[in-house]
C-alpha atoms as a PDB file:
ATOM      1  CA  UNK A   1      13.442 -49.650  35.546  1.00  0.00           C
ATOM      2  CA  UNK A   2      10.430 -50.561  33.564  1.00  0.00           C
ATOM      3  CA  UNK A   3      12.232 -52.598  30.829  1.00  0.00           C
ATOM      4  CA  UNK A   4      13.715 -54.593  33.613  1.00  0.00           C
ATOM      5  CA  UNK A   5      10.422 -54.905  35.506  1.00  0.00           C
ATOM      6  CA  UNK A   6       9.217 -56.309  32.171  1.00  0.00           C
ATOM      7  CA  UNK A   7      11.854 -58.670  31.008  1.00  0.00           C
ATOM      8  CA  UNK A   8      11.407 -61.391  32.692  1.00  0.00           C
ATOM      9  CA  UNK A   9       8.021 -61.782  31.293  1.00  0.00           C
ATOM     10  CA  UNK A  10       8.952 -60.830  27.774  1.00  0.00           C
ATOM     11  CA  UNK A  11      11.584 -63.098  27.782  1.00  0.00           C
ATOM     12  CA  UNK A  12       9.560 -66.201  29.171  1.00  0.00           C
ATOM     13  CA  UNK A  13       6.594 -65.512  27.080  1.00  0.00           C
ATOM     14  CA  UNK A  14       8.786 -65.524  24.081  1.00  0.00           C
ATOM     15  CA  UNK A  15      10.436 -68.348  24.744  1.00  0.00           C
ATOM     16  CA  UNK A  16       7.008 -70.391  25.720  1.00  0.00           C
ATOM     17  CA  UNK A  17       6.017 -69.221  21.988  1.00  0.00           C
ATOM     18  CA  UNK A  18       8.558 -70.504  20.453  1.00  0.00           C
ATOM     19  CA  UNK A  19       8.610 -73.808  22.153  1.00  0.00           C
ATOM     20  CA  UNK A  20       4.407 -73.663  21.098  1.00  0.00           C
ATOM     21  CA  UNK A  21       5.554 -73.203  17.175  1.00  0.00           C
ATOM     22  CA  UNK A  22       7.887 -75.620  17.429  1.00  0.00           C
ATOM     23  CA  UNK A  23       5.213 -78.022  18.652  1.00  0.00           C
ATOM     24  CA  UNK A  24       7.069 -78.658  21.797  1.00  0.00           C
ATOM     25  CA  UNK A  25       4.511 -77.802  24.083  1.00  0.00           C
ATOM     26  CA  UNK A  26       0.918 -78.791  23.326  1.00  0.00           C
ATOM     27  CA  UNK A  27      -1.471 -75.898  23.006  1.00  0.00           C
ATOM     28  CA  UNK A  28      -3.655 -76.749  26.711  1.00  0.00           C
ATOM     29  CA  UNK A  29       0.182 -77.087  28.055  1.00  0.00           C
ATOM     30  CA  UNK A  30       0.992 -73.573  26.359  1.00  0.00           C
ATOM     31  CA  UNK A  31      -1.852 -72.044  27.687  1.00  0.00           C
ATOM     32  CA  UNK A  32      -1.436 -73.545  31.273  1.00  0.00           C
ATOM     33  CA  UNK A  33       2.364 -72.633  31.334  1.00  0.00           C
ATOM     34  CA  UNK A  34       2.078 -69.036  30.075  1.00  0.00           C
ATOM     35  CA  UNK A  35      -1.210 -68.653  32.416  1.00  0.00           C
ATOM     36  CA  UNK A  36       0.793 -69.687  35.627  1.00  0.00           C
ATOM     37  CA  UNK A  37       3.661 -66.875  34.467  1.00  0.00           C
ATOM     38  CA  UNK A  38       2.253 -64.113  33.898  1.00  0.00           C
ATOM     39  CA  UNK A  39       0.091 -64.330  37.169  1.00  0.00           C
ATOM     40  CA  UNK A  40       3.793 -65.167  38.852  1.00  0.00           C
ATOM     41  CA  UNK A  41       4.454 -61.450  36.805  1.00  0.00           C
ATOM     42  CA  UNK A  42       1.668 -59.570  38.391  1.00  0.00           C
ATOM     43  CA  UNK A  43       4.201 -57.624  41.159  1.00  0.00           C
ATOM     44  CA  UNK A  44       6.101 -56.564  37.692  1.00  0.00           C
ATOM     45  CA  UNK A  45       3.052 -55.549  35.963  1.00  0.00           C
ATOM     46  CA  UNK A  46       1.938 -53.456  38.802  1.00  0.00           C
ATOM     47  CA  UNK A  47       5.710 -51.684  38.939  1.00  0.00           C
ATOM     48  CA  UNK A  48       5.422 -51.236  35.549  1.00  0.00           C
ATOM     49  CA  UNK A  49       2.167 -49.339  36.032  1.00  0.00           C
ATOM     50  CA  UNK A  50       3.799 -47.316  38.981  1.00  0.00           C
ATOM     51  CA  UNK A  51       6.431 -46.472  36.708  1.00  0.00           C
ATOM     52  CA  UNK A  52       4.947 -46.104  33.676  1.00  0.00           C
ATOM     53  CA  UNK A  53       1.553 -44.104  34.428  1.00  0.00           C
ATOM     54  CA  UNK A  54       0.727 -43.389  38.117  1.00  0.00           C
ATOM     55  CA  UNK A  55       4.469 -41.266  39.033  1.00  0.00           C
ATOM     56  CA  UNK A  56       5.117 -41.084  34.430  1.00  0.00           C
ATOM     57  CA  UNK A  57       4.793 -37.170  35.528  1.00  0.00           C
ATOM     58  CA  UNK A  58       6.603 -36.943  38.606  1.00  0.00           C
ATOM     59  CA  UNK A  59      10.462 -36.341  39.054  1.00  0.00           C
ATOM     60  CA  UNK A  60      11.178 -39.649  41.283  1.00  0.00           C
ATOM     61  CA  UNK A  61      14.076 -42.219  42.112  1.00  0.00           C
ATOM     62  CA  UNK A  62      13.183 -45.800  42.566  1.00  0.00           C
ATOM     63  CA  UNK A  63      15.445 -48.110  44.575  1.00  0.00           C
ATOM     64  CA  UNK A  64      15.445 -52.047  43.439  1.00  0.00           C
ATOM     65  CA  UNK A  65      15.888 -53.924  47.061  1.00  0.00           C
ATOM     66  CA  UNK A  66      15.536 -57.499  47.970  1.00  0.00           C
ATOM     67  CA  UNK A  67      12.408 -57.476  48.940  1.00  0.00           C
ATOM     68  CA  UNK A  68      10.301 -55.090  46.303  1.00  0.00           C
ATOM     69  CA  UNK A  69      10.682 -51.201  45.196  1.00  0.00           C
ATOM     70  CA  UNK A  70      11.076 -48.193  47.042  1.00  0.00           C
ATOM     71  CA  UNK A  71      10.103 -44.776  45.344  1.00  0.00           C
ATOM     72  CA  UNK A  72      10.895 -42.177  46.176  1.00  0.00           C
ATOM     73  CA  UNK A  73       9.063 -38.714  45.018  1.00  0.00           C
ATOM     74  CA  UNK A  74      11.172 -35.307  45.030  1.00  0.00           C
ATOM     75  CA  UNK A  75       8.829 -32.033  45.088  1.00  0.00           C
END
């Protein structure tokens, strides 16, 4: 569940590099694109931390619906 929280942002930032090396993008257009992503990322970043650190120790399930994550926590 975390790689796929992160992938999208991986992916994107990658690609935005690429198209920076290339000299596709100017750097303040690099810098403005990849800026405006990874805020659009923050909900992944923050399942990522759920995921990753705050339940890392807990036995859990997590459930990907349409409109965000449900977790659930078995004792």
């Amino acid at each position: 569940m975390i790689v796929i929280s992160l992938a999208p942002f991986i992916i994107w930032s990658l690609t935005l590099t690429i198209l920076f090396g290339m000299n596709l993008l100017s750097f303040p257009a690099y810098v403005g694109i990849a800026s405006l992503h990874a805020t659009g990322c923050i909900g992944d970043f923050y399942y990522a931390y759920l995921l990753g650190i705050k339940y890392a120790r807990k036995k859990i399930l997590a459930e990907d619906t349409a409109v965000g994550l449900i977790i659930y926590s078995k004792n």
